[in-house]
PDB file of N, CA and C in Angstrom:
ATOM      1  N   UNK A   1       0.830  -1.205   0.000  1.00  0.00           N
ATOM      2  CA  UNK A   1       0.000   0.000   0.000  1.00  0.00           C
ATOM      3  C   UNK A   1       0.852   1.236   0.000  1.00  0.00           C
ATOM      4  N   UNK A   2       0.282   2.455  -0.583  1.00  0.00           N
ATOM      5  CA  UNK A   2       1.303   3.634  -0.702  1.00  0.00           C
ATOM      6  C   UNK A   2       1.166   4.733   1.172  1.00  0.00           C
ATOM      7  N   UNK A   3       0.046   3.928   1.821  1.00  0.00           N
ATOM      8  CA  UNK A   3       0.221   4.787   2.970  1.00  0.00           C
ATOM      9  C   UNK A   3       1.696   4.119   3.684  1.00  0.00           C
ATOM     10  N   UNK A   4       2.528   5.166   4.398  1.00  0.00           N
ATOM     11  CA  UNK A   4       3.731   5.025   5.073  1.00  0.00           C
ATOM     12  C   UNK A   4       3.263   5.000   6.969  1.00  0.00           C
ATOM     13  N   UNK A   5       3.515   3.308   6.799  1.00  0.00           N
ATOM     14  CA  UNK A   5       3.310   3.007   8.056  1.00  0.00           C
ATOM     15  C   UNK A   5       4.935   2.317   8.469  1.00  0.00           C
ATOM     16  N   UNK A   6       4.777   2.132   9.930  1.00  0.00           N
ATOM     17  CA  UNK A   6       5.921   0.611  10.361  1.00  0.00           C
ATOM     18  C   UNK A   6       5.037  -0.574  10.660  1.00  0.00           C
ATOM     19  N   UNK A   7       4.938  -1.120  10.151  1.00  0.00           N
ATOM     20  CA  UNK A   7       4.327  -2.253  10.481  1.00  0.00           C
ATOM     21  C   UNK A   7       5.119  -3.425  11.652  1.00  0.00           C
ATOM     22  N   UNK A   8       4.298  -3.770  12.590  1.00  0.00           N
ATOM     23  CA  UNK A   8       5.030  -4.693  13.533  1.00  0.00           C
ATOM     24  C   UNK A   8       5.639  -5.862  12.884  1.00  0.00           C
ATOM     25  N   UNK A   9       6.408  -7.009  13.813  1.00  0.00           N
ATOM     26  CA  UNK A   9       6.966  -7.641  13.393  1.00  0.00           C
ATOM     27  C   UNK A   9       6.335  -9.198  13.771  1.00  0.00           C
ATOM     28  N   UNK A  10       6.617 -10.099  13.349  1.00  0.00           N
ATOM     29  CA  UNK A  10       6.014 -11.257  13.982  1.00  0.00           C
ATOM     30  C   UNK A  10       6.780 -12.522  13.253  1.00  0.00           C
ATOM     31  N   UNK A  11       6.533 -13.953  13.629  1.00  0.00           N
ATOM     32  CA  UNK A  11       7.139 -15.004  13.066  1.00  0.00           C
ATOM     33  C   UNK A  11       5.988 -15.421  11.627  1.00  0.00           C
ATOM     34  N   UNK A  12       6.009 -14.654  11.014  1.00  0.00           N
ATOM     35  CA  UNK A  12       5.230 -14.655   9.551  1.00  0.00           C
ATOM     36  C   UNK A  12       5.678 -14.889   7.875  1.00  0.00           C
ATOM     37  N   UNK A  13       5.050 -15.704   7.357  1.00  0.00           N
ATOM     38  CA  UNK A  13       5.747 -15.685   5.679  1.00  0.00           C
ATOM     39  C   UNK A  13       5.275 -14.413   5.411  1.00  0.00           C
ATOM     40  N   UNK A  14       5.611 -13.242   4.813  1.00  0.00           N
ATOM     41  CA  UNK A  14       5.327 -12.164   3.810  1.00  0.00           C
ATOM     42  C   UNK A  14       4.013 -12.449   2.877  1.00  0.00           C
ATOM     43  N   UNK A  15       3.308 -11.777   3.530  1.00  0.00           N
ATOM     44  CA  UNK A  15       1.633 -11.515   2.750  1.00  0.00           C
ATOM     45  C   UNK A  15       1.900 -10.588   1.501  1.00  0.00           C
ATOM     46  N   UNK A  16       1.429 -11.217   0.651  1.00  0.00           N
ATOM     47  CA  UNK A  16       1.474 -10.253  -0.898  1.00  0.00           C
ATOM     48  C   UNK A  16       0.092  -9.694  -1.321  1.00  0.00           C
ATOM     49  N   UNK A  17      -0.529  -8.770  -0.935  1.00  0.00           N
ATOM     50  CA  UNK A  17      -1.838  -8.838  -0.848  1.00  0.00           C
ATOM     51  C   UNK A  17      -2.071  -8.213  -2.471  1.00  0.00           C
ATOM     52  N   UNK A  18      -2.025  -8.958  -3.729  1.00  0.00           N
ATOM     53  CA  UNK A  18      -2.114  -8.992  -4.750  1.00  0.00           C
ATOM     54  C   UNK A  18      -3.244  -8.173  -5.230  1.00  0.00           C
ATOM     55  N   UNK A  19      -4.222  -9.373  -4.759  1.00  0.00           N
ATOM     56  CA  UNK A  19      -6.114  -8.926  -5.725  1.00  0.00           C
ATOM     57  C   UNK A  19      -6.436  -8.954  -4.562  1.00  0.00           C
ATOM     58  N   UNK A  20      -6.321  -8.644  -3.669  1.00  0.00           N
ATOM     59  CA  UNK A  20      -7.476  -8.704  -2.154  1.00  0.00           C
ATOM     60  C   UNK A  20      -7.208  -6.670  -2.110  1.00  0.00           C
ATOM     61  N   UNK A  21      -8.304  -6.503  -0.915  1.00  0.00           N
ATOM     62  CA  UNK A  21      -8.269  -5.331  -1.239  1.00  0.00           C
ATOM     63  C   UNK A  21      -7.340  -4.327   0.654  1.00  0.00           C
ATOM     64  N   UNK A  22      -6.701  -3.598   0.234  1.00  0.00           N
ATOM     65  CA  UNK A  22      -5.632  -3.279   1.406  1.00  0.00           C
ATOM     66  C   UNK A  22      -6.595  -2.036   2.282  1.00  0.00           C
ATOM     67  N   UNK A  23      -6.476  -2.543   3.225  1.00  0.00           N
ATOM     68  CA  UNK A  23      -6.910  -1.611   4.506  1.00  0.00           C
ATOM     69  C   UNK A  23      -5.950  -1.100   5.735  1.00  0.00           C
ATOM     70  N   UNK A  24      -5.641   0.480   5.899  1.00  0.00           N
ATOM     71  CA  UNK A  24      -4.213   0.424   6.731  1.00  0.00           C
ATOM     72  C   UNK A  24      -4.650   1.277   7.652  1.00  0.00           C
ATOM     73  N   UNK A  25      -4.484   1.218   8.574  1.00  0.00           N
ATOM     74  CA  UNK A  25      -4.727   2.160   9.575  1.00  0.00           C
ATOM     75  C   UNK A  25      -3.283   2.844  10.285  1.00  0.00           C
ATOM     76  N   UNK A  26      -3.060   3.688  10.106  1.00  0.00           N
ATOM     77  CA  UNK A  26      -2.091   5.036  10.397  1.00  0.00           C
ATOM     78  C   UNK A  26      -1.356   5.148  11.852  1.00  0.00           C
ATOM     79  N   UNK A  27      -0.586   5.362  12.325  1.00  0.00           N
ATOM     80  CA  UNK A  27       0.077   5.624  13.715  1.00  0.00           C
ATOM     81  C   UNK A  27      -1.054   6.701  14.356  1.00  0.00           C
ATOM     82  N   UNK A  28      -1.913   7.312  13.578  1.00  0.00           N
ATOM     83  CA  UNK A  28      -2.685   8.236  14.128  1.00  0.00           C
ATOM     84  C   UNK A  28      -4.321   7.598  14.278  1.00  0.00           C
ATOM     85  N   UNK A  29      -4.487   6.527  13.973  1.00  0.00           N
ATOM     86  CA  UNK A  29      -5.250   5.555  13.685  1.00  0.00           C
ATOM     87  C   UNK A  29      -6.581   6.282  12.393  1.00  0.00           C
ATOM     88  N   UNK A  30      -5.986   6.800  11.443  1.00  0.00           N
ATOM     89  CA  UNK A  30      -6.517   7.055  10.403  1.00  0.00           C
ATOM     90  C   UNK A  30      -6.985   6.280   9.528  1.00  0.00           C
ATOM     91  N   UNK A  31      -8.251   5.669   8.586  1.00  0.00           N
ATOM     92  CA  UNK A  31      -8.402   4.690   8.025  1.00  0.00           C
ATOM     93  C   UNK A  31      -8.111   4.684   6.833  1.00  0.00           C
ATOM     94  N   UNK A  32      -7.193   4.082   5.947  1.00  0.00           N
ATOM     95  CA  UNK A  32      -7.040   4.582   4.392  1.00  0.00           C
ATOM     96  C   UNK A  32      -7.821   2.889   3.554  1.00  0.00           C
ATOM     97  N   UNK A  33      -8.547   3.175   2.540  1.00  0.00           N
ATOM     98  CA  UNK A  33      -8.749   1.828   1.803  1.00  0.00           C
ATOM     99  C   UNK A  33      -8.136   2.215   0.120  1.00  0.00           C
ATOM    100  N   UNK A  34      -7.526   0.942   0.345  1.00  0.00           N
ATOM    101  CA  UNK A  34      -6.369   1.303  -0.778  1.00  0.00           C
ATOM    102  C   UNK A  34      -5.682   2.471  -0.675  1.00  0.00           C
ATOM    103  N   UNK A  35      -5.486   3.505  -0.792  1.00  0.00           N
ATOM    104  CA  UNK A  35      -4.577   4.720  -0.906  1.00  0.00           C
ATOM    105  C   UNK A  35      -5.780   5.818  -0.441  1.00  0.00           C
ATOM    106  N   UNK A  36      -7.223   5.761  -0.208  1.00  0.00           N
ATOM    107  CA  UNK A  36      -8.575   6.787   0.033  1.00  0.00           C
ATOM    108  C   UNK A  36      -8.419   6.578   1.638  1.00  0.00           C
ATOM    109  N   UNK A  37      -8.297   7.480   2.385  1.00  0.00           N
ATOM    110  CA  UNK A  37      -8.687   8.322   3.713  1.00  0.00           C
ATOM    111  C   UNK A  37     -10.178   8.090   4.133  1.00  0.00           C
ATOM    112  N   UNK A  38     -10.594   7.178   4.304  1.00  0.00           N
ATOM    113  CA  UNK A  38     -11.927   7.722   5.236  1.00  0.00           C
ATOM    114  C   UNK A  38     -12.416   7.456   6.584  1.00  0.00           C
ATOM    115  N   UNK A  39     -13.430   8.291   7.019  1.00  0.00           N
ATOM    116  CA  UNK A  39     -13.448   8.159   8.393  1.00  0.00           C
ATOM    117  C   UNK A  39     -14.069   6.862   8.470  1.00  0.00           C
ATOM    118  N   UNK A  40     -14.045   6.420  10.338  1.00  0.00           N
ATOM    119  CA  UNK A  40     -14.528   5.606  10.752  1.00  0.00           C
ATOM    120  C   UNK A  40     -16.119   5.020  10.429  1.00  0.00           C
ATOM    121  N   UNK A  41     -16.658   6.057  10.360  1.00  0.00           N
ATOM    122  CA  UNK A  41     -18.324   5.774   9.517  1.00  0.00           C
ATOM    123  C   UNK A  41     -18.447   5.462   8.037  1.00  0.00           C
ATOM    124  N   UNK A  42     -17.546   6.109   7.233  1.00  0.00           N
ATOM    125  CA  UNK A  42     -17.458   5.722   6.117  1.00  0.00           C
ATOM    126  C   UNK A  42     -17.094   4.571   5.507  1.00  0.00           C
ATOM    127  N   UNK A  43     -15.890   3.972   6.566  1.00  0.00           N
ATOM    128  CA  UNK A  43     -15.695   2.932   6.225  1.00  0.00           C
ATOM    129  C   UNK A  43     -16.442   2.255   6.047  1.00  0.00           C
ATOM    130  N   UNK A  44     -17.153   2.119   7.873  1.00  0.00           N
ATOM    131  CA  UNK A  44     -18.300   0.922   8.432  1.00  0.00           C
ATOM    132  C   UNK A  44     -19.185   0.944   7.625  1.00  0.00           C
ATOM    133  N   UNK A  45     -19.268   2.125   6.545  1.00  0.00           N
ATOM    134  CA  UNK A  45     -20.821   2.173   5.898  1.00  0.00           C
ATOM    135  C   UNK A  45     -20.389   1.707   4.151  1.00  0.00           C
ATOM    136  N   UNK A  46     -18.933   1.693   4.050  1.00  0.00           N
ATOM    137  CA  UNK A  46     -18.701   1.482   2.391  1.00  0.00           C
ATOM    138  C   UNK A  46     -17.733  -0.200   2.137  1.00  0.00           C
ATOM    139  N   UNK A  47     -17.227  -0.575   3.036  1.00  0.00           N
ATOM    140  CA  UNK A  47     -16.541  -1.586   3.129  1.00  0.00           C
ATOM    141  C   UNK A  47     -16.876  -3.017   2.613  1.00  0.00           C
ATOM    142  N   UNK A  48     -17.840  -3.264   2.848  1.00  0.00           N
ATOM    143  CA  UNK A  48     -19.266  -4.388   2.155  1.00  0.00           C
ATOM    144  C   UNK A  48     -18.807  -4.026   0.994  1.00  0.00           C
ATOM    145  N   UNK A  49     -19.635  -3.494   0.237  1.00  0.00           N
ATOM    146  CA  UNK A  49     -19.677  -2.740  -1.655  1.00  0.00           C
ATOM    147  C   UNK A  49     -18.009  -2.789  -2.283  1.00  0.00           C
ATOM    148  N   UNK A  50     -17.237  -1.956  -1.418  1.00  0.00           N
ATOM    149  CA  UNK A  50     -15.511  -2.331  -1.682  1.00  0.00           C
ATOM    150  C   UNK A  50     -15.213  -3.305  -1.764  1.00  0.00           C
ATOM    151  N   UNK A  51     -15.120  -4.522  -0.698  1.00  0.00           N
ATOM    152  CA  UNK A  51     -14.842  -5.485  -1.001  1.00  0.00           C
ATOM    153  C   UNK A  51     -15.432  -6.507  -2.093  1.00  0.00           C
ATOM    154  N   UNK A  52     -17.000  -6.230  -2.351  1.00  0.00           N
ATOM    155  CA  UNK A  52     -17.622  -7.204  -3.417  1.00  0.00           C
ATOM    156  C   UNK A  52     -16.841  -6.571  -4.474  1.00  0.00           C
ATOM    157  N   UNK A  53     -16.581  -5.168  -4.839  1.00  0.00           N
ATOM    158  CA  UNK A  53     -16.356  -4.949  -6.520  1.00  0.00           C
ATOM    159  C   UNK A  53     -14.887  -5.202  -6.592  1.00  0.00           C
ATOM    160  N   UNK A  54     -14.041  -5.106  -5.558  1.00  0.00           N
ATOM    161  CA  UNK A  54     -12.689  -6.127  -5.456  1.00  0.00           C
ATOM    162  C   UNK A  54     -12.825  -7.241  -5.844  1.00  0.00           C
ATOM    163  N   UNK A  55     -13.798  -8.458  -5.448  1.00  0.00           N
ATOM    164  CA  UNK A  55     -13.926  -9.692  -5.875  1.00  0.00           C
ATOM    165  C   UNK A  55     -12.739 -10.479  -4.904  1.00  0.00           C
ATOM    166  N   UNK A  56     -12.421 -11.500  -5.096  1.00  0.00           N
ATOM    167  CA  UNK A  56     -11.888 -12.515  -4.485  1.00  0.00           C
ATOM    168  C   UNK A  56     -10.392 -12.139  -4.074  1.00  0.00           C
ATOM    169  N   UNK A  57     -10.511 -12.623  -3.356  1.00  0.00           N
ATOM    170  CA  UNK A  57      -8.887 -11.825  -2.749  1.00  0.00           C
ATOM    171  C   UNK A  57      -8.694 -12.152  -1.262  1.00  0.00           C
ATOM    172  N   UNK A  58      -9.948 -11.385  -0.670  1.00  0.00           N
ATOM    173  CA  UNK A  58     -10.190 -10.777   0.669  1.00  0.00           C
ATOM    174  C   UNK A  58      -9.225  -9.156   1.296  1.00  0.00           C
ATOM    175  N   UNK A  59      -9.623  -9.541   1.778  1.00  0.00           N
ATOM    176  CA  UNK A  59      -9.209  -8.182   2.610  1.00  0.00           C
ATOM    177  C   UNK A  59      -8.065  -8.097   3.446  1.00  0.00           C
ATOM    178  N   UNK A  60      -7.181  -7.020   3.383  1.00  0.00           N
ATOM    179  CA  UNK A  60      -5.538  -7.157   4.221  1.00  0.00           C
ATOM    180  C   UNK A  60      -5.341  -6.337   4.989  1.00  0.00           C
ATOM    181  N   UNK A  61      -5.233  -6.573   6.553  1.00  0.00           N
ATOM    182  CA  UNK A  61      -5.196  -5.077   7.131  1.00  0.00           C
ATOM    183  C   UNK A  61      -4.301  -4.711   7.223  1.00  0.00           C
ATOM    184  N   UNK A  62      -3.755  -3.958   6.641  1.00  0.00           N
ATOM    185  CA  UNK A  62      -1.910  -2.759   7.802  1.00  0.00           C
ATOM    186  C   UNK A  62      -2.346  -2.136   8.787  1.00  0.00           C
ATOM    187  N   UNK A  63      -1.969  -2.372  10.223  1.00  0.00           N
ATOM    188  CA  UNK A  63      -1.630  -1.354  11.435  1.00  0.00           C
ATOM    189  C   UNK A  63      -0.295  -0.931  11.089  1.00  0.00           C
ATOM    190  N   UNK A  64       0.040   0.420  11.378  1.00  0.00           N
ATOM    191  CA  UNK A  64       1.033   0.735  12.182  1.00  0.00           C
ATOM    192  C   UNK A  64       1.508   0.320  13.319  1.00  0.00           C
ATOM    193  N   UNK A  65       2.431  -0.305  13.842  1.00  0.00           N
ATOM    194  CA  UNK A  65       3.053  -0.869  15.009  1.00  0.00           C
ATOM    195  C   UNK A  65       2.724   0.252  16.264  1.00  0.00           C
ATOM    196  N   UNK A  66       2.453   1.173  16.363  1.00  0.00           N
ATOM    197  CA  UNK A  66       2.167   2.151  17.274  1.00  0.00           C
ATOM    198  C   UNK A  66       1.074   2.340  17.091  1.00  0.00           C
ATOM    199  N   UNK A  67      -0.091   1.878  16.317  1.00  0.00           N
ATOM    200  CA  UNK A  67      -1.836   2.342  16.529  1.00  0.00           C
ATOM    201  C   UNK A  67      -1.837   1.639  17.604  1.00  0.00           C
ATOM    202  N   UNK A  68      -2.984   2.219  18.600  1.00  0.00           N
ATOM    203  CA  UNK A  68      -4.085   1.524  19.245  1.00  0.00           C
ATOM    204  C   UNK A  68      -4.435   0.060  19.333  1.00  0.00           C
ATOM    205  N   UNK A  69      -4.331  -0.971  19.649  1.00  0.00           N
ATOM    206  CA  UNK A  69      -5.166  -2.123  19.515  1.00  0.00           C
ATOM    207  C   UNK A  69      -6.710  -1.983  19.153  1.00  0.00           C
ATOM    208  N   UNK A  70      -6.420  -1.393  20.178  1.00  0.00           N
ATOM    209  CA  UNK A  70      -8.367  -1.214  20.288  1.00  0.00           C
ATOM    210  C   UNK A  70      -8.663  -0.489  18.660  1.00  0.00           C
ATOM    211  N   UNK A  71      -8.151   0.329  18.250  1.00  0.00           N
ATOM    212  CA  UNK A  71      -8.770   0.654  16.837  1.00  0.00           C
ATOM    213  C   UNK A  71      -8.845  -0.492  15.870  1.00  0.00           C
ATOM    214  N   UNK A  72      -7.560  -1.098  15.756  1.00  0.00           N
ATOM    215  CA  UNK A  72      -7.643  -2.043  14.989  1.00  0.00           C
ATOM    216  C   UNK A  72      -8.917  -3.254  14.606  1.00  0.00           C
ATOM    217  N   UNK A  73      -9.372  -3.374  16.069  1.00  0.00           N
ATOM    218  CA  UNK A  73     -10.104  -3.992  16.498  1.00  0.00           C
ATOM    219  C   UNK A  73     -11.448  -3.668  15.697  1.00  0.00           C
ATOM    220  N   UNK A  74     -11.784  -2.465  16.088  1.00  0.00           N
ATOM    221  CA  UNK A  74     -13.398  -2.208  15.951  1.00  0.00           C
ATOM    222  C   UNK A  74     -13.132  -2.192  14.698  1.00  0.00           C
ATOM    223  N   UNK A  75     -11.965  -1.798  13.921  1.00  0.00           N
ATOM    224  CA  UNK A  75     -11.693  -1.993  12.007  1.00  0.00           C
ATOM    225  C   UNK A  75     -11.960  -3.581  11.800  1.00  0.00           C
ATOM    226  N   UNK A  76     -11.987  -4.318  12.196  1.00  0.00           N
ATOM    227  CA  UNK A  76     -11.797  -5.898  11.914  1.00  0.00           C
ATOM    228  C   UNK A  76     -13.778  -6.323  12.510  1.00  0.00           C
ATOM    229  N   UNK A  77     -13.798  -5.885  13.500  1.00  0.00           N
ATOM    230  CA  UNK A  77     -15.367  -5.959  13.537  1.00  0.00           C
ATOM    231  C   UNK A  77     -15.628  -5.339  13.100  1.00  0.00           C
ATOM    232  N   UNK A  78     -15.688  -4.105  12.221  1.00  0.00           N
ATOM    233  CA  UNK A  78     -16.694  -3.556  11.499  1.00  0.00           C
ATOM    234  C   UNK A  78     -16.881  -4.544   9.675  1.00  0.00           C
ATOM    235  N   UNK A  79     -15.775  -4.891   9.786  1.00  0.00           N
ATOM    236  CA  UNK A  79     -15.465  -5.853   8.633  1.00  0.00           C
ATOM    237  C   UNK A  79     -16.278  -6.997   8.900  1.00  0.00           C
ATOM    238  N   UNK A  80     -16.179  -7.692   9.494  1.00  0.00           N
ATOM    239  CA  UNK A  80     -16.852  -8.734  10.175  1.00  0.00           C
ATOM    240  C   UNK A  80     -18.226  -8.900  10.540  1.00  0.00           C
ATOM    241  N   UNK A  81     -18.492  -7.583  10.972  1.00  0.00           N
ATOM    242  CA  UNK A  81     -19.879  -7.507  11.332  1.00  0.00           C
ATOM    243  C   UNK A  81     -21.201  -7.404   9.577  1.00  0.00           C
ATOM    244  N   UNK A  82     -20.051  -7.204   8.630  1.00  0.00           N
ATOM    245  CA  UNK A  82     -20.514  -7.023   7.337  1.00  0.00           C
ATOM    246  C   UNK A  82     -20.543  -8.525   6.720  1.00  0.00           C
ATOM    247  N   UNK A  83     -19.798  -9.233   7.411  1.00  0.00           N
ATOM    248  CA  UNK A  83     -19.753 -10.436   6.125  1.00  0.00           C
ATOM    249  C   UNK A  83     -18.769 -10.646   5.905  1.00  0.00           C
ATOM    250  N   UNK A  84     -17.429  -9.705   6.075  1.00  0.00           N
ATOM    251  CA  UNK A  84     -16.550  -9.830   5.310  1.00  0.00           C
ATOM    252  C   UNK A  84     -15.161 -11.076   6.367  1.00  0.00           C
ATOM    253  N   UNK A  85     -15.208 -11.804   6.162  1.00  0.00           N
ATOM    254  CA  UNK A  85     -15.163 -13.103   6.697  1.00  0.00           C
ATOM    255  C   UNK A  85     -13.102 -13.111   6.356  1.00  0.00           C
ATOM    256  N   UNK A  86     -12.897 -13.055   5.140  1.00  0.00           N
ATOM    257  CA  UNK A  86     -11.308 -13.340   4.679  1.00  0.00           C
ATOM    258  C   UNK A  86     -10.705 -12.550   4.778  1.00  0.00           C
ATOM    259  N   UNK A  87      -9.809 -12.241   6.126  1.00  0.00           N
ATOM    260  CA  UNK A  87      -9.543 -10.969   6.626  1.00  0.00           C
ATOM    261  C   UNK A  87      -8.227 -11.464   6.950  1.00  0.00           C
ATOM    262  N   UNK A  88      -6.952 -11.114   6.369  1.00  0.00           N
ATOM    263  CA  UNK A  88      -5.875 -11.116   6.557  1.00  0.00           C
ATOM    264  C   UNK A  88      -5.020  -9.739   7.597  1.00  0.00           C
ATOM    265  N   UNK A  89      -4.025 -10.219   8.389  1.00  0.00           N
ATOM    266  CA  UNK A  89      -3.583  -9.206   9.184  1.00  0.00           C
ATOM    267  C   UNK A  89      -1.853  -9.013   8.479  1.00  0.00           C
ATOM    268  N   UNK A  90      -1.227  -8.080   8.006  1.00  0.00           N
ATOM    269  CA  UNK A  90      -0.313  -7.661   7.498  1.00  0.00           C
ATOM    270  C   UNK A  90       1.127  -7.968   8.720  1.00  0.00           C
ATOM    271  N   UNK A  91       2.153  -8.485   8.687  1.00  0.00           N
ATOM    272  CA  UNK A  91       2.942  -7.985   9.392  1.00  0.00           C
ATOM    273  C   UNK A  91       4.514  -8.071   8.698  1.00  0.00           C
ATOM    274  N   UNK A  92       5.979  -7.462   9.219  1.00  0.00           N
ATOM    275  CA  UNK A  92       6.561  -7.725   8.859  1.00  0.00           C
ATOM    276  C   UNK A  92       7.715  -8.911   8.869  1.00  0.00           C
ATOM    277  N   UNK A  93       8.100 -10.179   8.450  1.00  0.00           N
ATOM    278  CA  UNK A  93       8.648 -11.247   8.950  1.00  0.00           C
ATOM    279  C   UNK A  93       9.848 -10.348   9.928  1.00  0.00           C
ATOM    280  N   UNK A  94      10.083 -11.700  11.104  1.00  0.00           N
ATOM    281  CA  UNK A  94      10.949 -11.585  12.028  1.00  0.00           C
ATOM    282  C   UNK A  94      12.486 -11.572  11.528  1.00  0.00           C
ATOM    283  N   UNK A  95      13.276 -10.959  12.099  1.00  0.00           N
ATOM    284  CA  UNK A  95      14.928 -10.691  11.557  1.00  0.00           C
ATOM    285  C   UNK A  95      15.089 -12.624  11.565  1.00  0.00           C
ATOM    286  N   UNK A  96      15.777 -13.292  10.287  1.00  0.00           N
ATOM    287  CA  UNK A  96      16.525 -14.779  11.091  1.00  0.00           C
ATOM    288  C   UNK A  96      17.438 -14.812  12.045  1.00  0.00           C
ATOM    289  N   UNK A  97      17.345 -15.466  13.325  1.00  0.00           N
ATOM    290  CA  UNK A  97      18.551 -15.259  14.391  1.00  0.00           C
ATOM    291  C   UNK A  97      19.800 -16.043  14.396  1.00  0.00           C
TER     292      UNK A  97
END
């Protein structure tokens, strides 16, 4: 995605979120879908319709490593609470030790 986040780290293969559609939420917990800014209502109210005209893929979230939990959260239930079921979480693989 072109928003500039840090994304946390975790023991993960690298998600390529190809044809699914990217959802990032900001160090400021701002919501962007694909590269579009919108607020928290907008999302909850356009996210359904986005994801159908995306088509198969599902959906990928980016946090910033410094958002909120709790935002993330109500972003993933508001997804959820729609239907939207194939919900991938973004992170960056762990350094090899």
């Amino acid at each position: 995605g072109g928003v500039d986040i840090a994304l946390p780290t975790a023991e993960v293969k690298p998600l390529e979120p190809k044809n699914g559609l990217v959802v990032t939420v900001d160090r400021r917990g701002q919501i962007f879908v694909d590269d579009t800014k919108l607020t928290f209502e907008e999302f909850a109210g356009s996210i359904k319709a986005l994801s159908d005209r995306k088509g198969a893929g599902g959906v990928f979230v980016r946090a910033d490593a410094g958002v909120d939990y709790g935002t993330v959260i109500r972003v993933v239930a508001a997804m959820k609470a729609r239907g939207i079921t194939e919900v991938g979480l973004v992170a960056e693989p762990d350094e090899p030790r």
